[in-house]
C-alpha atoms as a PDB file:
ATOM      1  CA  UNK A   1      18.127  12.174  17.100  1.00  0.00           C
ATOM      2  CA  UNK A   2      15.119  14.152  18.513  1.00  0.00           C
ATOM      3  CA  UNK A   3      15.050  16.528  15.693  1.00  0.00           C
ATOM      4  CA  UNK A   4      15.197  13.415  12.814  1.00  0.00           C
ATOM      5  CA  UNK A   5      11.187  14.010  12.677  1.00  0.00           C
ATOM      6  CA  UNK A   6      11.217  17.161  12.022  1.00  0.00           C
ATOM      7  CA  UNK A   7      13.929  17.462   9.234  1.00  0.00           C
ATOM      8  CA  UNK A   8      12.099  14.536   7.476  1.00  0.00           C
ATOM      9  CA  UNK A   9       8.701  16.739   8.262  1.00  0.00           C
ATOM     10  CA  UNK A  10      10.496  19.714   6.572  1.00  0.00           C
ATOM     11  CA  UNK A  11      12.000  17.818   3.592  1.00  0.00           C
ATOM     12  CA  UNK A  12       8.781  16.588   2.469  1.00  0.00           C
ATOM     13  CA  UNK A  13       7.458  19.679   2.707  1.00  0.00           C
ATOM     14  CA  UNK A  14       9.565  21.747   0.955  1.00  0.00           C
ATOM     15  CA  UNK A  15       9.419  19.200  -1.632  1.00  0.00           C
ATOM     16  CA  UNK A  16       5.664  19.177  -1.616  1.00  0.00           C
ATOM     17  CA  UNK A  17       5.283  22.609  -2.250  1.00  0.00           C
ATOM     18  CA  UNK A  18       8.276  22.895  -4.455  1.00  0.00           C
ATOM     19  CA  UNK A  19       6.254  20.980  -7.300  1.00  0.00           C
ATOM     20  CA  UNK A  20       3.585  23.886  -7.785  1.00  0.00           C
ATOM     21  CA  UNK A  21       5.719  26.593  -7.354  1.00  0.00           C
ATOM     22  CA  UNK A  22       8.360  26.423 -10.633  1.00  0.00           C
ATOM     23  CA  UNK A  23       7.122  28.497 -12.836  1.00  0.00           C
ATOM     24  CA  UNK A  24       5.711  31.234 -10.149  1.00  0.00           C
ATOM     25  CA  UNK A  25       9.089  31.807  -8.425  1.00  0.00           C
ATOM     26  CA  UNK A  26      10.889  31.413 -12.180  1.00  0.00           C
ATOM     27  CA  UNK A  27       8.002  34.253 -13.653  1.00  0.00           C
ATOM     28  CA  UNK A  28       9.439  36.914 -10.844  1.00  0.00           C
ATOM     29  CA  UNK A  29      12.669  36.751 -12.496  1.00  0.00           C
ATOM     30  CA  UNK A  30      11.030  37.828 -16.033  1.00  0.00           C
ATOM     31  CA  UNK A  31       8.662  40.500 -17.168  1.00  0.00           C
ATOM     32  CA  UNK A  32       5.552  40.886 -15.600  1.00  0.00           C
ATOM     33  CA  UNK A  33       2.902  38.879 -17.216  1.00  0.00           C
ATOM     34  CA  UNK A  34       0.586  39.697 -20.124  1.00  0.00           C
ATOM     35  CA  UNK A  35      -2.933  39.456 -20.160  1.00  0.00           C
ATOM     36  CA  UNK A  36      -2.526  36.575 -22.816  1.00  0.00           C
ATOM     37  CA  UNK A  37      -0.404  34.819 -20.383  1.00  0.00           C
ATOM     38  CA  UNK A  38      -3.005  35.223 -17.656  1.00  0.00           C
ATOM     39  CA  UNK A  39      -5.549  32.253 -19.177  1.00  0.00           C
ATOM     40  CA  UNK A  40      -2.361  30.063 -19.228  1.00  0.00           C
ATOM     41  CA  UNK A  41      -1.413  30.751 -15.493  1.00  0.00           C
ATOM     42  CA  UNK A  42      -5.380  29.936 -14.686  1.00  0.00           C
ATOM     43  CA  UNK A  43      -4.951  26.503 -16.239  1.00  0.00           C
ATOM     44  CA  UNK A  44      -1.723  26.091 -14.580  1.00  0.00           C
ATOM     45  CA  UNK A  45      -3.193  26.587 -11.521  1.00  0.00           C
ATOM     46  CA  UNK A  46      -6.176  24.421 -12.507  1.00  0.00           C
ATOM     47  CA  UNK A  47      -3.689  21.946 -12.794  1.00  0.00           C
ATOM     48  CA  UNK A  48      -1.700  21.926  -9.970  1.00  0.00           C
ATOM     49  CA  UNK A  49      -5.019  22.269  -7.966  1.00  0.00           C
ATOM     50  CA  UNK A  50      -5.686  18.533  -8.659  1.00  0.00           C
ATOM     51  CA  UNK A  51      -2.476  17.542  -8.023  1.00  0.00           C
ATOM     52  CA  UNK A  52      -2.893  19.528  -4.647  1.00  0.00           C
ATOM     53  CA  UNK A  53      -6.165  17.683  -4.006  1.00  0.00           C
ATOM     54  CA  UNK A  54      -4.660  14.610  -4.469  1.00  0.00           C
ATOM     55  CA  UNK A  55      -0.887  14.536  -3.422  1.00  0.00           C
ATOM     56  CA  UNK A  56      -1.604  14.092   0.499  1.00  0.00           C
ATOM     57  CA  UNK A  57      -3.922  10.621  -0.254  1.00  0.00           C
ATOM     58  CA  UNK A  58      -0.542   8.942  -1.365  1.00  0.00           C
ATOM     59  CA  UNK A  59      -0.038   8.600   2.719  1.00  0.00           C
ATOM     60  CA  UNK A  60      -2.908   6.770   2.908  1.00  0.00           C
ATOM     61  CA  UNK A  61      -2.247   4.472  -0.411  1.00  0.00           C
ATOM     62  CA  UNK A  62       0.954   3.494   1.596  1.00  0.00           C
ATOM     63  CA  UNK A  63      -0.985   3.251   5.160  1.00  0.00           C
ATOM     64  CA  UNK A  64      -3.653   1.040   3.258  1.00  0.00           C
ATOM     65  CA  UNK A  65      -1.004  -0.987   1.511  1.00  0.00           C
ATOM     66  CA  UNK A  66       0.603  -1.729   4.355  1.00  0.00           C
ATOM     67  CA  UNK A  67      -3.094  -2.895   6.353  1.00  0.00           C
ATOM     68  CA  UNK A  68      -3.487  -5.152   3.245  1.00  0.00           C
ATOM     69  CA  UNK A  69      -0.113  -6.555   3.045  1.00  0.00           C
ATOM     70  CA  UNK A  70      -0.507  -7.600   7.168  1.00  0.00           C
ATOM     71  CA  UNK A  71      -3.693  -8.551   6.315  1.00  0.00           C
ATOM     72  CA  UNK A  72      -2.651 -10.876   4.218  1.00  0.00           C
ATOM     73  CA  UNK A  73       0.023 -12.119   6.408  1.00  0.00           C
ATOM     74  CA  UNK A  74      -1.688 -12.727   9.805  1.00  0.00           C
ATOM     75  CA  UNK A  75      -4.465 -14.734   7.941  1.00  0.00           C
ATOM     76  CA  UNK A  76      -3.015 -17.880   6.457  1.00  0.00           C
ATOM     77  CA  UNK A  77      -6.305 -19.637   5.936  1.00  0.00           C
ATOM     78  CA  UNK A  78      -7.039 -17.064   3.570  1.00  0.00           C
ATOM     79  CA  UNK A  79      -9.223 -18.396   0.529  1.00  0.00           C
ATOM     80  CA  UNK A  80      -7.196 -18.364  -2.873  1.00  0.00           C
ATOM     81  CA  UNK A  81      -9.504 -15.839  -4.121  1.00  0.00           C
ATOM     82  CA  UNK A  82      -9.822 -13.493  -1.835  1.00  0.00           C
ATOM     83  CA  UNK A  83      -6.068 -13.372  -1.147  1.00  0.00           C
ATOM     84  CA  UNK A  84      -6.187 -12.581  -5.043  1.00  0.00           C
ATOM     85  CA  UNK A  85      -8.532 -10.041  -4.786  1.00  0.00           C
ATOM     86  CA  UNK A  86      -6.112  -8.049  -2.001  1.00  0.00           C
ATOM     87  CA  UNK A  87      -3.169  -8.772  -3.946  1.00  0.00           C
ATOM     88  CA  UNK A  88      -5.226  -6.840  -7.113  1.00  0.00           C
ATOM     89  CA  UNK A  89      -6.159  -3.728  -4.662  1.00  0.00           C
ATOM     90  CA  UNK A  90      -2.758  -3.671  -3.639  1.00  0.00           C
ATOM     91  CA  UNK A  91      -1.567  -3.359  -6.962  1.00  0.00           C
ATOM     92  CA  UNK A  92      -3.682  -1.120  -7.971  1.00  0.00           C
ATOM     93  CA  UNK A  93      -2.897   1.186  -4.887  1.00  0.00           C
ATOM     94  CA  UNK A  94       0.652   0.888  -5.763  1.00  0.00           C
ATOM     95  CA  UNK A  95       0.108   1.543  -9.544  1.00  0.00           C
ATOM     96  CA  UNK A  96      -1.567   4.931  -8.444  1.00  0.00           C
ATOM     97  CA  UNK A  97       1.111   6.053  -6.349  1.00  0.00           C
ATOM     98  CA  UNK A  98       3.522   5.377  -9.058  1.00  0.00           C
ATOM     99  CA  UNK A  99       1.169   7.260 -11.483  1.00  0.00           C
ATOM    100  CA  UNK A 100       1.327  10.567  -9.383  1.00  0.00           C
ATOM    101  CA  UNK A 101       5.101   9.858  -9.300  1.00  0.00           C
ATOM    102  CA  UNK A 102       5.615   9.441 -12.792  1.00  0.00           C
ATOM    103  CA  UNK A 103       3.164  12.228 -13.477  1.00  0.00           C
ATOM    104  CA  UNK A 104       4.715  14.739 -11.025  1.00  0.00           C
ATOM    105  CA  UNK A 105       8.229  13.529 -12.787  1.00  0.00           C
ATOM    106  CA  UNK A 106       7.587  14.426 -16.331  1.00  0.00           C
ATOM    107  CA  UNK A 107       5.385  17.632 -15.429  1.00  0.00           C
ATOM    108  CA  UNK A 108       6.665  20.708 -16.484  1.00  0.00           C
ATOM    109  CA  UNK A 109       5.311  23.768 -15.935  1.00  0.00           C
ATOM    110  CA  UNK A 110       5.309  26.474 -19.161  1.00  0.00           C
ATOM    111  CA  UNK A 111       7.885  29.262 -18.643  1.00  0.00           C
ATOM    112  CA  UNK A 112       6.000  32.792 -18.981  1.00  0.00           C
ATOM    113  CA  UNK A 113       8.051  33.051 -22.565  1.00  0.00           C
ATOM    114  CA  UNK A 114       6.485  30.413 -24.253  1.00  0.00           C
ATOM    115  CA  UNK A 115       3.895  30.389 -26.782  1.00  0.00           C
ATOM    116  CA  UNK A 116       1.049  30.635 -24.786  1.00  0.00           C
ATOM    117  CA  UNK A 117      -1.170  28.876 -27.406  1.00  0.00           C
ATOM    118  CA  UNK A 118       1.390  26.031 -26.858  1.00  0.00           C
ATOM    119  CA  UNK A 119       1.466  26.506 -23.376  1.00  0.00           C
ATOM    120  CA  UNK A 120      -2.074  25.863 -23.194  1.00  0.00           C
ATOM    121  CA  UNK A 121      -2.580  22.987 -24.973  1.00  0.00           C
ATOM    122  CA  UNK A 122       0.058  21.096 -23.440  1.00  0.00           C
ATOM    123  CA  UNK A 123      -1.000  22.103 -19.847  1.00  0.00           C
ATOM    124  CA  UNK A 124      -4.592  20.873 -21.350  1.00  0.00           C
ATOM    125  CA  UNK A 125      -2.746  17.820 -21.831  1.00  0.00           C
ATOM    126  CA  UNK A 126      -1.345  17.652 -18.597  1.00  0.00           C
ATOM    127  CA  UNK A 127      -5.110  18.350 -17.110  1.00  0.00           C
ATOM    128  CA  UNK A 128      -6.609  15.095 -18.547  1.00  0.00           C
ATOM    129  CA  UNK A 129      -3.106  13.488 -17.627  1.00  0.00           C
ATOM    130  CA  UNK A 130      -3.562  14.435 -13.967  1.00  0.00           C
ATOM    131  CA  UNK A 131      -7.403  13.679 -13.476  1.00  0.00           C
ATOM    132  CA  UNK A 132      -6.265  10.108 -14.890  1.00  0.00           C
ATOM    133  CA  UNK A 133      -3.884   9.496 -11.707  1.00  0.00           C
ATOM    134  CA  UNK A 134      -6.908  11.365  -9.443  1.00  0.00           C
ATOM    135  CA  UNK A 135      -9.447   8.989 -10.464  1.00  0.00           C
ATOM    136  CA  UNK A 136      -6.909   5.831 -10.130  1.00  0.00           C
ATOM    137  CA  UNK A 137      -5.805   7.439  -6.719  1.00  0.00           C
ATOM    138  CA  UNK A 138      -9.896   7.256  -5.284  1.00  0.00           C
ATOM    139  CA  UNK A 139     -10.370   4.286  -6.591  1.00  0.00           C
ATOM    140  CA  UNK A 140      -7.511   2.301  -5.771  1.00  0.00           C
ATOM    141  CA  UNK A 141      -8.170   3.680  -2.243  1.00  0.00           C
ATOM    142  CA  UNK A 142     -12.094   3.025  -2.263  1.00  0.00           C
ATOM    143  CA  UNK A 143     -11.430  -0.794  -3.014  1.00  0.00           C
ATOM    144  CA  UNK A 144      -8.750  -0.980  -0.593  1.00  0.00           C
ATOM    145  CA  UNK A 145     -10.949  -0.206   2.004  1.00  0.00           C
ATOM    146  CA  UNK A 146     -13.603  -2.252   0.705  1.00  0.00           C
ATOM    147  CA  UNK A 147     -11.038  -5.060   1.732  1.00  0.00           C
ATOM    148  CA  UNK A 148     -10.049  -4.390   4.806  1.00  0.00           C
END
């Protein structure tokens, strides 16, 4: 029982870091990589560097949830509209976790054999797709903990 902790600690971790490193451990297995795949693996990396950023504030969307929800509870007197007003933030905090979830789901990082003109515009895509869920992420948190 006393080493629970840290196999949940190492699970999450593995799969943390697991979700930038696809296409770098899948690239060793292939040739080496052009010079016209080098602007791709940049962007990539752009990418994945705002996921990084953002990935470890999902423990505080569920830490914040959770102060809202109790919030909530241990104050029965509540007005109607401010009880409304948490209810919002927590729904917003949850829809931004489930955008990074849904995001890191359908994210697929280009194999060093595609077309790297192809490759770029979808991981161009993927950039605007991710600094959506970023921005939802701070400010989902921000008017949490206006709340609190």
């Amino acid at each position: 029982m006393k080493n629970t902790p840290r196999i949940v600690l190492l699970i999450s971790v593995i799969a943390f870091y697991s979700c930038g490193k696809k296409t770098e451990d899948h690239a060793h297995h292939h040739e080496p990589e052009t010079s016209s795949a080098s602007p791709t693996k940049a962007l990539e990396d752009s990418v994945m560097a705002v996921h990084n950023e953002v990935m470890p504030k999902l423990d505080n969307i569920f830490k914040l949830t959770e102060s809202l929800k109790d919030k909530v509870a241990k104050t029965p007197d509540m007005p109607d509209p401010k009880k409304k007003e948490i209810e919002a933030a927590i729904d917003s905090l949850n829809n931004a976790s489930e955008g990074m979830m849904v995001w890191m789901r359908k994210f697929t990082p280009p194999a060093p054999t595609d077309d790297p003109q192809a490759a770029r515009a979808y991981l161009k895509q993927e950039m605007v797709k991710v600094e959506r869920v970023k921005a939802d992420i701070l400010s989902s948190i921000e008017r949490g903990k206006a709340l609190q």
